[in-house]
PDB file of N, CA and C in Angstrom:
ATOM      1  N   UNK A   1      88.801 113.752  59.235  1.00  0.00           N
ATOM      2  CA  UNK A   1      88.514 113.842  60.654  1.00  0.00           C
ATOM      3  C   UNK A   1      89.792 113.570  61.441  1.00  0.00           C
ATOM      4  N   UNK A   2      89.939 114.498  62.537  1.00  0.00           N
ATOM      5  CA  UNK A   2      91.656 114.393  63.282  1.00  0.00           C
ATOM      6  C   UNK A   2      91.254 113.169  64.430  1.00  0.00           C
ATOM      7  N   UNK A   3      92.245 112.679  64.739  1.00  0.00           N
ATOM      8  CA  UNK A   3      92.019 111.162  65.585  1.00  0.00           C
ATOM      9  C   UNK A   3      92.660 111.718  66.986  1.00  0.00           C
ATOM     10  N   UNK A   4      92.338 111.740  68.038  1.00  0.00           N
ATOM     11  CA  UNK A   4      92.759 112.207  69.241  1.00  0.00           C
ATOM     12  C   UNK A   4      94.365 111.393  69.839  1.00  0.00           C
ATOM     13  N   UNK A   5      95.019 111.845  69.945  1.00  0.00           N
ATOM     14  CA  UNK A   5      96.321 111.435  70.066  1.00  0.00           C
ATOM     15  C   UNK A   5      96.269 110.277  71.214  1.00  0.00           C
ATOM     16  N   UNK A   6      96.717 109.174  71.296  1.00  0.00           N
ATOM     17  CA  UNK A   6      96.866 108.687  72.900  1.00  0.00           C
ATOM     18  C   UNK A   6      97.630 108.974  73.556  1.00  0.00           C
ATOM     19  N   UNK A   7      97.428 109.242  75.283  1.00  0.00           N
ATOM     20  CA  UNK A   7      97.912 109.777  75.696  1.00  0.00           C
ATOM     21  C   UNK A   7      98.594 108.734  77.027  1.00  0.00           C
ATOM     22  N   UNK A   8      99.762 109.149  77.121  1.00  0.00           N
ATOM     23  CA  UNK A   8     100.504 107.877  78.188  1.00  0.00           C
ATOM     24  C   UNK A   8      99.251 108.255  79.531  1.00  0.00           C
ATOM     25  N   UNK A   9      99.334 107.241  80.135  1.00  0.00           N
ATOM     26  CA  UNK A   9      98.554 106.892  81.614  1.00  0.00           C
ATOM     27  C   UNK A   9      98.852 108.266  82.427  1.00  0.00           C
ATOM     28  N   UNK A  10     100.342 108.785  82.560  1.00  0.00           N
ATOM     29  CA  UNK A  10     100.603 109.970  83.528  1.00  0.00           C
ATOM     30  C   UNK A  10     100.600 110.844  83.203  1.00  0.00           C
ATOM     31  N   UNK A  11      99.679 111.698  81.681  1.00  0.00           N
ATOM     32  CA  UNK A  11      99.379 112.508  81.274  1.00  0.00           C
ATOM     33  C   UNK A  11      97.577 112.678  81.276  1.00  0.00           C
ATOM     34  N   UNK A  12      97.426 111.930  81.739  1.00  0.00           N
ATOM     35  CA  UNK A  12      95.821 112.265  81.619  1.00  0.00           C
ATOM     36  C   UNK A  12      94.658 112.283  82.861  1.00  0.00           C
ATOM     37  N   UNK A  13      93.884 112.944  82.961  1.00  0.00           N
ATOM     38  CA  UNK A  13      93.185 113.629  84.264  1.00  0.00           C
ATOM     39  C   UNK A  13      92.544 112.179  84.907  1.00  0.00           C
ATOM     40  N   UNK A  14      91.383 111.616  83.860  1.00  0.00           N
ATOM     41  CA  UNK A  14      90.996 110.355  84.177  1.00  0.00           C
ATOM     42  C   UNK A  14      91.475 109.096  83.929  1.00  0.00           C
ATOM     43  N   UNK A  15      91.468 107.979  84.383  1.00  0.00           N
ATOM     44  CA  UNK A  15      91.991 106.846  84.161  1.00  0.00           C
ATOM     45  C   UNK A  15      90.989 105.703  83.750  1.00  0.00           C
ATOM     46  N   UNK A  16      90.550 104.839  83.025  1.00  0.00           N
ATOM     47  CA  UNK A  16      89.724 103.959  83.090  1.00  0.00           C
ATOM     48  C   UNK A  16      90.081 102.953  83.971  1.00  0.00           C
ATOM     49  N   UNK A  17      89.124 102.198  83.900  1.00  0.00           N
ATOM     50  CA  UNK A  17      89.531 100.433  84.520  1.00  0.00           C
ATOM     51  C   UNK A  17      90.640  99.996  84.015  1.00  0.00           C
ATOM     52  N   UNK A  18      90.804  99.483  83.160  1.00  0.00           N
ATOM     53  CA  UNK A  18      92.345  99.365  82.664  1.00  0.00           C
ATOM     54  C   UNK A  18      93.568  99.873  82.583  1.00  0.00           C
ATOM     55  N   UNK A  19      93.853 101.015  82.628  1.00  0.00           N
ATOM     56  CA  UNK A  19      94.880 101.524  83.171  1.00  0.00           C
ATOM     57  C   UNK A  19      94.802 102.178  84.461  1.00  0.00           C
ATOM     58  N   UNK A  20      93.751 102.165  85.255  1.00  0.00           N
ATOM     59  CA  UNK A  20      93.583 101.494  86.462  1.00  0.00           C
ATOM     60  C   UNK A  20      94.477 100.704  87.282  1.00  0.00           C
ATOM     61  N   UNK A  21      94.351  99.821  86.654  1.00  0.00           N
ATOM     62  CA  UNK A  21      95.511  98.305  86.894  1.00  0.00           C
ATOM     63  C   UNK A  21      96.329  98.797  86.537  1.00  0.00           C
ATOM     64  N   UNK A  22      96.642  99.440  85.296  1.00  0.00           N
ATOM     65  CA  UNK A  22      98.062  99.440  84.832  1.00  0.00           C
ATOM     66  C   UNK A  22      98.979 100.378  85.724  1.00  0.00           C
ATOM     67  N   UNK A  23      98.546 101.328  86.341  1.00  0.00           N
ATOM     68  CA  UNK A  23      99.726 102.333  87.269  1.00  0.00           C
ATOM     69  C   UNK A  23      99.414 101.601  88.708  1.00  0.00           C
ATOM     70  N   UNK A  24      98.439 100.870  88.999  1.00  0.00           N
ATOM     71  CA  UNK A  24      98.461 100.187  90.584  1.00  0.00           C
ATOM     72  C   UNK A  24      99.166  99.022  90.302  1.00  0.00           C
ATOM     73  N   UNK A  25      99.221  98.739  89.110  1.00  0.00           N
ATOM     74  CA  UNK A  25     100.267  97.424  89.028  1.00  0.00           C
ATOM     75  C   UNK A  25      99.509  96.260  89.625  1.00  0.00           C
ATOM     76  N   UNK A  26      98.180  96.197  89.227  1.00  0.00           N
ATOM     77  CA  UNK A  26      97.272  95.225  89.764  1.00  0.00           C
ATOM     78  C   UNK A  26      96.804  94.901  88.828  1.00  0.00           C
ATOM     79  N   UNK A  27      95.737  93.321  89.116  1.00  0.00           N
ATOM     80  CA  UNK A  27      95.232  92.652  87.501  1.00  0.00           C
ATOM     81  C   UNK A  27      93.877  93.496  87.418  1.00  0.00           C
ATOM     82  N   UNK A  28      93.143  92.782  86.253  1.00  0.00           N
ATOM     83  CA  UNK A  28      92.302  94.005  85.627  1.00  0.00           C
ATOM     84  C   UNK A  28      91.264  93.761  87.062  1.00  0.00           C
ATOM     85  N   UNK A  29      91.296  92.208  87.015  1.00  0.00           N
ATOM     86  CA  UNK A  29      89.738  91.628  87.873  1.00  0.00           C
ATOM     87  C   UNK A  29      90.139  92.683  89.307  1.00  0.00           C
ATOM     88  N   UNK A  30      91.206  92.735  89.930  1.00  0.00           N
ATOM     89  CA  UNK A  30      91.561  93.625  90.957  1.00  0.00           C
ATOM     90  C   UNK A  30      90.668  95.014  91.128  1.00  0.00           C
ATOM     91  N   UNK A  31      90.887  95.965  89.857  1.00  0.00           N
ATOM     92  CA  UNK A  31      90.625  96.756  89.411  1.00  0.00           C
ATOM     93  C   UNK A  31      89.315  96.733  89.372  1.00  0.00           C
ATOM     94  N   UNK A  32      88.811  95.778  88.599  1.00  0.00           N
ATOM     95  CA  UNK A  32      86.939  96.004  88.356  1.00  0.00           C
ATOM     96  C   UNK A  32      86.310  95.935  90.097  1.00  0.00           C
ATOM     97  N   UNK A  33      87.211  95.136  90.947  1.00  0.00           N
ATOM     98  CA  UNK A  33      86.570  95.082  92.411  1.00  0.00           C
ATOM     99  C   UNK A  33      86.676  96.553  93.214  1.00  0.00           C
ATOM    100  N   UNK A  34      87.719  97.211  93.106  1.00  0.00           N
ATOM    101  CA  UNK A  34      88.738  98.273  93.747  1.00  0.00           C
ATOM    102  C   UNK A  34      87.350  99.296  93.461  1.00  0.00           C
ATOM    103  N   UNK A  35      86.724  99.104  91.880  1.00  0.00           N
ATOM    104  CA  UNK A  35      85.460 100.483  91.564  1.00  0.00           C
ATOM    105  C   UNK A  35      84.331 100.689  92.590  1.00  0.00           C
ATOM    106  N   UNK A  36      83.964  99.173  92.603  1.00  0.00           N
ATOM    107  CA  UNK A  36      82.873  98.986  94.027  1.00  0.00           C
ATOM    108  C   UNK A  36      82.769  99.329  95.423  1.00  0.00           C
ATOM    109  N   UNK A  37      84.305  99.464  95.704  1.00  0.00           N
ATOM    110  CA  UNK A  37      84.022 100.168  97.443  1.00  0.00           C
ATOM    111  C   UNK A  37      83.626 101.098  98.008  1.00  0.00           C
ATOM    112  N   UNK A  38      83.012 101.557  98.678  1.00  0.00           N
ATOM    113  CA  UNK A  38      82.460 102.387  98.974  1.00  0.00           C
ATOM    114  C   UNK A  38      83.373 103.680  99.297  1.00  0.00           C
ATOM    115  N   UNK A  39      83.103 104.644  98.929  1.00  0.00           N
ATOM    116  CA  UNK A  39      84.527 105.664  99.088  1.00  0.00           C
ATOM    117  C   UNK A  39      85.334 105.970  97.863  1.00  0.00           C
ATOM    118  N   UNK A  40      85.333 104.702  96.871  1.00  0.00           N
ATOM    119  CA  UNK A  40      86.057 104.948  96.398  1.00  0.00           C
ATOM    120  C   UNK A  40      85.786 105.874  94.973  1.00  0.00           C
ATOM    121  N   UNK A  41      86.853 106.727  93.974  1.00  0.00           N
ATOM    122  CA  UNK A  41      86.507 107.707  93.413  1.00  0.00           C
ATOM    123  C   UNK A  41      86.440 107.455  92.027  1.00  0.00           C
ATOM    124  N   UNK A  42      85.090 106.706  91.987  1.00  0.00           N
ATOM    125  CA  UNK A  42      84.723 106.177  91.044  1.00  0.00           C
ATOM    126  C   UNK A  42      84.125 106.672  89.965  1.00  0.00           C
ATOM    127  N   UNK A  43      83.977 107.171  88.737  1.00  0.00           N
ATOM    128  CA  UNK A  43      82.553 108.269  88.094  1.00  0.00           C
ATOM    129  C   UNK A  43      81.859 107.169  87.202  1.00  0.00           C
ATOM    130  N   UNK A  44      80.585 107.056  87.332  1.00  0.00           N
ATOM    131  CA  UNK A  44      80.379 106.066  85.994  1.00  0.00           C
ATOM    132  C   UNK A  44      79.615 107.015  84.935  1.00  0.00           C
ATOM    133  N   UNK A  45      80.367 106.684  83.807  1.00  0.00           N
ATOM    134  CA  UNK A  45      79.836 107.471  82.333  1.00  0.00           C
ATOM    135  C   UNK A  45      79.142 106.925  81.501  1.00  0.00           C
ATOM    136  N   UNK A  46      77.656 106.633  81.379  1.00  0.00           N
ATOM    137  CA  UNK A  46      77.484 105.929  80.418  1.00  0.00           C
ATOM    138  C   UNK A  46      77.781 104.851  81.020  1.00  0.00           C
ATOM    139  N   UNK A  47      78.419 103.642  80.275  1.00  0.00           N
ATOM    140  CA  UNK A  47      78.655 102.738  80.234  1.00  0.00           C
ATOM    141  C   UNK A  47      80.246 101.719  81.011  1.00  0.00           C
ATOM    142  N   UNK A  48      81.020 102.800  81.139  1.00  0.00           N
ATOM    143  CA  UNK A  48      82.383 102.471  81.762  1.00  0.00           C
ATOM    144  C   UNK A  48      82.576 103.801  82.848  1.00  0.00           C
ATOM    145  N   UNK A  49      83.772 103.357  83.434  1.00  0.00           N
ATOM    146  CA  UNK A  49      84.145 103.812  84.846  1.00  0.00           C
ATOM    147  C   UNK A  49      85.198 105.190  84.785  1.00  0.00           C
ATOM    148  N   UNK A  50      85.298 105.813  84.879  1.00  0.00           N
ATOM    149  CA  UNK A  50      86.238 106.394  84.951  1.00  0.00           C
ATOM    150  C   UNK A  50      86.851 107.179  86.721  1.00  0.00           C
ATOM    151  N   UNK A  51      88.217 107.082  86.338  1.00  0.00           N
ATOM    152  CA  UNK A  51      88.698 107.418  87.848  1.00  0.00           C
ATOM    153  C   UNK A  51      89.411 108.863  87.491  1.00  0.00           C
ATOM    154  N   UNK A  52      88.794 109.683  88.347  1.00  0.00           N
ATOM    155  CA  UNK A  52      90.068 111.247  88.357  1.00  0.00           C
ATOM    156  C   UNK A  52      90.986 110.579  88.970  1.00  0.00           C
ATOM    157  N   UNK A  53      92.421 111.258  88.346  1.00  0.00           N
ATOM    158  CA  UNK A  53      93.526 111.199  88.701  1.00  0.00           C
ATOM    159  C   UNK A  53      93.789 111.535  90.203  1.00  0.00           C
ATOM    160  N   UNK A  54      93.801 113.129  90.642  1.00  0.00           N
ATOM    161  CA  UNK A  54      93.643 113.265  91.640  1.00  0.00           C
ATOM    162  C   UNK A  54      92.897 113.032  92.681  1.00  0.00           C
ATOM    163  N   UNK A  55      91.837 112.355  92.377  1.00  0.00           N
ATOM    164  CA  UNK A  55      90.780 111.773  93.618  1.00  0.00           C
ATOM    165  C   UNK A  55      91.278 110.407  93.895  1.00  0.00           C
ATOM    166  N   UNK A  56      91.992 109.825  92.678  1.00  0.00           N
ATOM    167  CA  UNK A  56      92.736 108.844  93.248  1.00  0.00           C
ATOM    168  C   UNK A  56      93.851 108.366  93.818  1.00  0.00           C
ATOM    169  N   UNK A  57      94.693 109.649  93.941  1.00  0.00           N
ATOM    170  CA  UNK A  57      96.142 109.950  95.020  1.00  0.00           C
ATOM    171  C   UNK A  57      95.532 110.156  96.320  1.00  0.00           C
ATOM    172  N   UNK A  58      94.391 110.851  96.424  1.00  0.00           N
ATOM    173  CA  UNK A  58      93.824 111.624  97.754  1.00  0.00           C
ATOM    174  C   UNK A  58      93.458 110.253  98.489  1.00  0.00           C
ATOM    175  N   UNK A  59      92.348 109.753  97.655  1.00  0.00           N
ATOM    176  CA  UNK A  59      91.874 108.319  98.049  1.00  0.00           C
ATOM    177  C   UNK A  59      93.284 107.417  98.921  1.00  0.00           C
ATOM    178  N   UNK A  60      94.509 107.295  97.734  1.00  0.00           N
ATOM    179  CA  UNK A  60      95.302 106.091  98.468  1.00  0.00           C
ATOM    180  C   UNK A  60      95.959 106.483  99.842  1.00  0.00           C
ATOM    181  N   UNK A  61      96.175 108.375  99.559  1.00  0.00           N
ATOM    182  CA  UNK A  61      96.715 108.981 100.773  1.00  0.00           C
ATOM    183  C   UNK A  61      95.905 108.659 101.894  1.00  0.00           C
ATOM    184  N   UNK A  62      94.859 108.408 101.782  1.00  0.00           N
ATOM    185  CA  UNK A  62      94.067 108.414 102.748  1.00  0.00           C
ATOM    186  C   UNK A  62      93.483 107.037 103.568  1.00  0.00           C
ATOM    187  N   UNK A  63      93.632 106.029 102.784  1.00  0.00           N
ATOM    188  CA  UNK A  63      93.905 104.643 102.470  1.00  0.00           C
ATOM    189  C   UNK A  63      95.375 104.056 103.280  1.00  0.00           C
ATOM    190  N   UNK A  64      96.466 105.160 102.929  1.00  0.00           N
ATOM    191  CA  UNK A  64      97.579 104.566 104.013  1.00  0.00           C
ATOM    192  C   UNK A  64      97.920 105.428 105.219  1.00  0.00           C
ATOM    193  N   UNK A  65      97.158 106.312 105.115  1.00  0.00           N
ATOM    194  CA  UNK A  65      96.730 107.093 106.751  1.00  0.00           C
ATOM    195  C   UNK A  65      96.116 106.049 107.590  1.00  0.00           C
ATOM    196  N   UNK A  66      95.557 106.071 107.064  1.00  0.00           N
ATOM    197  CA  UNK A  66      94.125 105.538 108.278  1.00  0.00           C
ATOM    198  C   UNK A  66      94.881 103.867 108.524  1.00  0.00           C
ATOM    199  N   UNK A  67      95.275 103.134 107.622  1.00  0.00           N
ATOM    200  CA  UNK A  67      96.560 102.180 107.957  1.00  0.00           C
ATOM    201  C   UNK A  67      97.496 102.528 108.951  1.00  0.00           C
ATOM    202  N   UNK A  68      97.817 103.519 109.325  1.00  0.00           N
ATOM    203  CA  UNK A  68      99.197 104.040 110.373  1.00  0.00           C
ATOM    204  C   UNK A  68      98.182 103.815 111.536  1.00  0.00           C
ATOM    205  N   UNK A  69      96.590 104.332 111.471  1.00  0.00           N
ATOM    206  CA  UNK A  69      96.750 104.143 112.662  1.00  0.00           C
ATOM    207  C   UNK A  69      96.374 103.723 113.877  1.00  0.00           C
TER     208      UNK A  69
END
């Protein structure tokens, strides 16, 4: 049976909770709070979280917009 390669954090579409933190450079507990807000681009699968990549650039873009103003 072939074992799925791992793939660095900036190669892959979704992100879990944990590397989550790891490209926001925040702790995990950060992270498990950040899933809960409302808005935010969260998917739950089963049992864990997963974040699209791009819903989560759009999200922060939008996050330091609305900060300006």
């Amino acid at each position: 049976m072939k074992t799925a390669k791992a793939l660095n954090p900036s190669e892959k579409l979704v992100y879990n909770v944990e590397e989550l933190a790891q490209v926001l450079g925040v702790g995990l507990p950060a992270a498990r709070n950040m899933i809960h807000i409302e808005g935010f681009p969260a998917l739950k699968v089963g049992g864990r979280y997963l974040i699209p990549k791009q819903a989560l650039q759009r999200w922060l873009d939008n996050q330091a917009n609305n900060r300006d103003d």
